[in-house]
Protein backbone atom coordinates (compact mmCIF):
# COMPACT_ATOMS: atom_id res chain seq x y z
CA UNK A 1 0.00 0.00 0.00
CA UNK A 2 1.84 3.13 -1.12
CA UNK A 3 1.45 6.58 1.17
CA UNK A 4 -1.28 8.28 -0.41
CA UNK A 5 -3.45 5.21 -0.34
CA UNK A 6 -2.26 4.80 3.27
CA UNK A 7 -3.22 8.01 4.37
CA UNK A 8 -6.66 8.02 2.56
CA UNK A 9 -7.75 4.61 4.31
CA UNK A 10 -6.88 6.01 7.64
CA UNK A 11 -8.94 9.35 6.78
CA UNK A 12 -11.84 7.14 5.44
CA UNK A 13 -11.88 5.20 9.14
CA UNK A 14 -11.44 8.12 11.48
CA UNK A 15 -13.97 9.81 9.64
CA UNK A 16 -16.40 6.57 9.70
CA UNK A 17 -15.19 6.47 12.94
CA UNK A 18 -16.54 9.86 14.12
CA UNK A 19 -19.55 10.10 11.50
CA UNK A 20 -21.12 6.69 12.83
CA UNK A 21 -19.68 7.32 16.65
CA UNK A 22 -18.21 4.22 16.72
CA UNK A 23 -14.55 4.01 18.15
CA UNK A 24 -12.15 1.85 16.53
CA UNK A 25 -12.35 -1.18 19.40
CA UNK A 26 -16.05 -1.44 18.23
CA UNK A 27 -15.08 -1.18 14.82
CA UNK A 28 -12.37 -3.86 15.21
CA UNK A 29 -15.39 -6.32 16.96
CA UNK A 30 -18.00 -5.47 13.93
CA UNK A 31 -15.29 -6.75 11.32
CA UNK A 32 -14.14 -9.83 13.58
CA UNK A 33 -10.67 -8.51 13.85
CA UNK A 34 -8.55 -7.12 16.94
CA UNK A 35 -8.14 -3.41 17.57
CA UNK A 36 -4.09 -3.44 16.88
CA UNK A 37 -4.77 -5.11 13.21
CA UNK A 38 -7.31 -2.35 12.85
CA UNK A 39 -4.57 0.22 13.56
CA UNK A 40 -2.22 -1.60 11.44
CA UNK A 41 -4.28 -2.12 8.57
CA UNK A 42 -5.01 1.89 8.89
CA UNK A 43 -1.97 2.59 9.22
CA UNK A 44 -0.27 0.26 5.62
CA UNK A 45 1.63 -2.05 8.22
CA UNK A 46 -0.65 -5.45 8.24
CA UNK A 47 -0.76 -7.97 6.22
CA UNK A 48 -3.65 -6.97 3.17
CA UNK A 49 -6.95 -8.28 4.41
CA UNK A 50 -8.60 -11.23 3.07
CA UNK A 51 -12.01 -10.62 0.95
CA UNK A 52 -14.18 -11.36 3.77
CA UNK A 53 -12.36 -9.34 6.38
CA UNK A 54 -12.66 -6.61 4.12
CA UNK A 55 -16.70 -7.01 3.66
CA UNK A 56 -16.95 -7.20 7.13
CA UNK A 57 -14.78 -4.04 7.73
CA UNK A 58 -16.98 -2.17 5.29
CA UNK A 59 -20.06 -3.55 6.98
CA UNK A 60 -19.42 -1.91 10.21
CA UNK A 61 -18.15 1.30 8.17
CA UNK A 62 -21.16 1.13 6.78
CA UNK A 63 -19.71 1.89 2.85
CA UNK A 64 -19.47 -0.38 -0.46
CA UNK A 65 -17.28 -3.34 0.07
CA UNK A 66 -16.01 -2.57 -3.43
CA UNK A 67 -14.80 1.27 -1.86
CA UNK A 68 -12.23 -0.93 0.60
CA UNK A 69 -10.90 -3.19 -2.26
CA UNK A 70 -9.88 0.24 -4.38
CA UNK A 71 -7.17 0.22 -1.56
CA UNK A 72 -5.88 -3.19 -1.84
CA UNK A 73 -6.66 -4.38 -5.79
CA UNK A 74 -6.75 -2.83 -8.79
CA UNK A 75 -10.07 -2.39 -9.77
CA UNK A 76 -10.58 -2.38 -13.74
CA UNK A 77 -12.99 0.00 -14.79
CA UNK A 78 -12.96 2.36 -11.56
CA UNK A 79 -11.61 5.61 -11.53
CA UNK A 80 -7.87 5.90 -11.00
CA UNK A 81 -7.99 8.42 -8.31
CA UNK A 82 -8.93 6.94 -5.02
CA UNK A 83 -10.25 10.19 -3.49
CA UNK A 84 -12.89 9.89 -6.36
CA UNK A 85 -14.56 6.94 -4.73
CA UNK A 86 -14.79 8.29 -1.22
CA UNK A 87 -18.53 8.87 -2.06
CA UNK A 88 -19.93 6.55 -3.98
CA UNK A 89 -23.90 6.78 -2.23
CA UNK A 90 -24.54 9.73 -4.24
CA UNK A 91 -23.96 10.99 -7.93
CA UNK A 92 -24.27 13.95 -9.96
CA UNK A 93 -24.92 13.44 -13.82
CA UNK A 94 -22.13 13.29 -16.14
CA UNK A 95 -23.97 15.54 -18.49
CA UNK A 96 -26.36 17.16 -16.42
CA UNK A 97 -25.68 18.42 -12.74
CA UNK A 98 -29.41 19.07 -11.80
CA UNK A 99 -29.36 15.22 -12.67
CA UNK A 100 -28.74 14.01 -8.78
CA UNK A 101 -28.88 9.98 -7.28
CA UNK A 102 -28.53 8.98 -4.03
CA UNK A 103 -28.11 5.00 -2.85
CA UNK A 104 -30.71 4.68 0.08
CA UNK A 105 -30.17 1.13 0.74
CA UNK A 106 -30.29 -2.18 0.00
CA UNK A 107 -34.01 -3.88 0.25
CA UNK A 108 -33.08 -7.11 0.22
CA UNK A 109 -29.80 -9.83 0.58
CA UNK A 110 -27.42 -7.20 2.16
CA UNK A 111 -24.13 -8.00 1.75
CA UNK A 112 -21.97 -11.03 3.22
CA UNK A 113 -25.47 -12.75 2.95
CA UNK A 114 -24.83 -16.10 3.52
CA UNK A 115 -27.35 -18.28 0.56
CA UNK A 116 -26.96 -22.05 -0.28
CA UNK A 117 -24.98 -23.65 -3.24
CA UNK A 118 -27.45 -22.99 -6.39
CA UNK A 119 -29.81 -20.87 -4.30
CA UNK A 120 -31.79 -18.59 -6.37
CA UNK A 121 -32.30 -15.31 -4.51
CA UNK A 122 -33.61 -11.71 -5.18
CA UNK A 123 -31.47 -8.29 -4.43
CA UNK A 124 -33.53 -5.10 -4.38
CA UNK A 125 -31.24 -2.06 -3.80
CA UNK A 126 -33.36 1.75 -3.68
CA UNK A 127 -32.43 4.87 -5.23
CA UNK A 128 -33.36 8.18 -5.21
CA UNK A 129 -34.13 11.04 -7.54
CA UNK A 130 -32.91 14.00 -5.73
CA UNK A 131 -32.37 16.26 -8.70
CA UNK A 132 -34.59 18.60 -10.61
CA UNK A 133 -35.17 15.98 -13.21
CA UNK A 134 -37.45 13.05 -13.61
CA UNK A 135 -36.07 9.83 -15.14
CA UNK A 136 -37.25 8.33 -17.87
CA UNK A 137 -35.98 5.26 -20.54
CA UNK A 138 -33.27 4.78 -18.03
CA UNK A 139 -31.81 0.86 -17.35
CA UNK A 140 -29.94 -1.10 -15.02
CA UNK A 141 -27.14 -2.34 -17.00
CA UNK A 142 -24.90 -5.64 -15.72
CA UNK A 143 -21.12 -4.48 -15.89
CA UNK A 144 -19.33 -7.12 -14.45
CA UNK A 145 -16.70 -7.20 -17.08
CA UNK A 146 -15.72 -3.48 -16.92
CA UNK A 147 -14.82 -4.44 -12.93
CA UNK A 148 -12.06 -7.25 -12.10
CA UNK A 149 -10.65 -7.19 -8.74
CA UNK A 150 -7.63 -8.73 -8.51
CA UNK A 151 -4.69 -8.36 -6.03
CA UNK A 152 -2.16 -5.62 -6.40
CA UNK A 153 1.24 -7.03 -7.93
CA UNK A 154 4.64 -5.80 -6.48
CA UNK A 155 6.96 -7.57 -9.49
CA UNK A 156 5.07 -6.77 -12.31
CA UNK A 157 3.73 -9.84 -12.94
CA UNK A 158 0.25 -10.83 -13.84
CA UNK A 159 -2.58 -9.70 -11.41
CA UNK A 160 -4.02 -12.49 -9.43
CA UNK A 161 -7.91 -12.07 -9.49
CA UNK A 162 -9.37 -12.65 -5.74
CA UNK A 163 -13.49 -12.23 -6.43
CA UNK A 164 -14.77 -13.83 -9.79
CA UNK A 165 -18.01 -11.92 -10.84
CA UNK A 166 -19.83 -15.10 -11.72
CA UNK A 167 -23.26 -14.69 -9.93
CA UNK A 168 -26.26 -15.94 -12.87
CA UNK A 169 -29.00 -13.91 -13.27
CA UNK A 170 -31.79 -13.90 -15.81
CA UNK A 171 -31.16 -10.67 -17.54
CA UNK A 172 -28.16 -8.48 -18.01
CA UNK A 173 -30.29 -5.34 -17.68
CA UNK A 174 -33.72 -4.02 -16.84
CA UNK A 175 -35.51 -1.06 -16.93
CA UNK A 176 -36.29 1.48 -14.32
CA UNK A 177 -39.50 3.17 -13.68
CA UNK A 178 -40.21 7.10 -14.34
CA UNK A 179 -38.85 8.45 -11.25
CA UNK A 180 -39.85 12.00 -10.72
CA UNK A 181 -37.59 14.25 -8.59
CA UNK A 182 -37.55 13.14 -4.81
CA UNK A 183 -39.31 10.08 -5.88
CA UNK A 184 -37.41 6.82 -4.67
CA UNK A 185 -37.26 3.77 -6.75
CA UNK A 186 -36.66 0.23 -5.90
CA UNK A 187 -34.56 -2.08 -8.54
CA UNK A 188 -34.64 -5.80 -8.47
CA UNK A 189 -32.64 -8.71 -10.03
CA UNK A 190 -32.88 -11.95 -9.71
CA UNK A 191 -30.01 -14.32 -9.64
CA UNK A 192 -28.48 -17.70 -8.94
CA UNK A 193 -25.63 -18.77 -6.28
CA UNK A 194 -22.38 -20.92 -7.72
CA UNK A 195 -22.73 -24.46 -6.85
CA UNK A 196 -18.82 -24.21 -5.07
CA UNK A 197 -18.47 -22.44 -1.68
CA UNK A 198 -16.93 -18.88 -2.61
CA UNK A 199 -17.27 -15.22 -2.20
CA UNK A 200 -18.75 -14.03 -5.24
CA UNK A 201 -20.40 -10.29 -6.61
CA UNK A 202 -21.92 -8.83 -9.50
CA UNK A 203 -21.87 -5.00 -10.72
CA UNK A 204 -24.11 -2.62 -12.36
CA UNK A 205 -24.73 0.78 -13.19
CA UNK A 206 -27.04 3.31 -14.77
CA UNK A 207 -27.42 3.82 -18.58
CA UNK A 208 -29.90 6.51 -20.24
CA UNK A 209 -32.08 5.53 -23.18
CA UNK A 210 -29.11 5.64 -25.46
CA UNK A 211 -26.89 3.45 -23.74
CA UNK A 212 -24.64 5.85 -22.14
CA UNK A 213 -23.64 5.65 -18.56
CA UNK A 214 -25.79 8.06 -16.43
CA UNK A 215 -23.06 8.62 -13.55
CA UNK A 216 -19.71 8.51 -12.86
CA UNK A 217 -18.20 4.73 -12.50
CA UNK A 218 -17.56 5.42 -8.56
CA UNK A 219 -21.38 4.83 -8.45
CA UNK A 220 -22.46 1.73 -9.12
CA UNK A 221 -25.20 -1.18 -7.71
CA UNK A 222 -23.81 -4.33 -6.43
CA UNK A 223 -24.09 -7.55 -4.71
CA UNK A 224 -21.52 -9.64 -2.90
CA UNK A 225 -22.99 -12.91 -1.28
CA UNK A 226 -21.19 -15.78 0.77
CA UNK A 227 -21.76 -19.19 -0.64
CA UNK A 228 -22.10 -22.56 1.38
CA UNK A 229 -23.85 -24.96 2.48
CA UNK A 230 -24.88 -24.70 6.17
C-alpha cells in the first residue's frame, strides 16, 4: 500500500469512525478482527486483508465493500484516483448536474449474505431522484466485465484475481421506472448462487435511453454474497 493510499484509508476510518460514533475497538469487533490489526491495517503495516475481512470491515463502516478493495486491488474499470470513490452513495450526472442519485439502501440480501450452493435469490437495492429531473428510458445495465478485482502485484507480474463476478442472473439489464424528482425507486434482479463455496459479486450501473452511462463509474449497484452450504 503506497502513502497516499495509506493516508486516505486512515482518513476514510477516522472519519467513519466519528460520522457513525463508533470508536475503533467497536469497529475492530463489527469486522471480527482485533483493535491493533485495525490500527495496522489503517496505518499500511498489516498484512492486506482477506475478501471477507474486508466485507466485514466495510459492513461496520457502513460503505461499499467494493470502496475498501480500491485500496488493496486494482479495480478495472474504476476511476484511478482513489479520493474519487470516497462517495460513492450519491452521484451527480455526467452531463447534467441538476441530474442528482442517491443509494438509500439495500431492500433485500445485504451483503456477506450467507445463501446455499445454487440458491436462487432476489437483491432489491433503492435509489433516489434527488435532482430537478425526472427519469425516464433509463436501465440497469450488468457491468461485471468493466470491474475485475484482482490483487495488487509488487513484481510486475500478472494480477491475481481474488473475487470472480460469476453470480447468474436472468437478464443483463432491466428497466427502471419514471422516477420524478424526490421520488425513490426500488430495482430488483434476480439471480443464482455458484454451486462451489466462494465469495462471489456482480456490478451494475445506470445507462440513459441511449446506452450511455448516467453517472460517474464510482457509483455503481452491487451484490456480494457468501456461498455454502450450512
Amino acid at each position: 500500500m503506497n502513502i497516499k493510499t495509506r493516508d486516505t484509508l486512515r482518513a476514510l476510518i477516522v472519519r467513519r469512525s466519528r460520522e457513525l460514533g463508533k470508536p475503533m475497538t467497536t469497529l475492530a469487533k463489527e469486522s471480527g478482527i482485533s483493535r491493533t490489526y485495525l490500527y495496522g491495517l489503517a496505518g499500511g503495516v498489516s498484512q492486506d486483508p482477506s475478501v471477507r475481512t474486508l466485507i466485514k470491515l466495510a459492513k461496520a463502516l457502513q460503505v461499499s465493500p467494493l470502496l475498501l478493495f480500491r485500496y488493496f486491488a486494482d479495480l478495472t474499470g474504476a476511476p484511478a484516483d482513489s479520493y474519487s470513490t470516497a462517495s460513492t452513495n450519491r452521484a451527480i450526472g455526467l452531463n447534467d448536474p441538476c441530474d442528482i442519485a442517491v443509494f438509500n439502501a439495500d431492500v433485500t440480501t445485504p451483503d456477506q449474505t450467507v445463501v446455499l450452493p445454487g440458491e436462487v435469490f432476489q437483491k432489491t437495492w433503492e435509489i433516489q431522484n434527488l435532482g430537478t429531473r425526472p427519469w425516464r428510458g433509463r436501465r440497469l445495465v450488468r457491468v461485471d466485465g468493466e470491474y475485475v478485482i484482482a490483487r495488487r502485484s509488487e513484481t510486475g507480474t500478472p494480477l491475481e484475481v481474488v473475487m470472480n463476478t460469476h453470480l447468474r442472473c436472468l437478464s443483463n439489464e432491466i428497466p427502471i421506472a419514471e422516477t420524478l424528482p424526490g421520488q425513490p425507486v426500488h430495482l430488483s434482479v434476480e439471480f443464482a448462487a455458484p454451486r462451489e463455496t466462494c465469495t462471489v459479486t456482480s456490478i451494475w450501473r445506470i445507462e440513459d435511453a441511449q446506452g450511455h452511462p448516467c453517472y460517474e463509474p464510482a457509483f455503481i449497484l452491487h451484490v456480494i454474497v457468501n456461498v455454502m452450504a450450512r
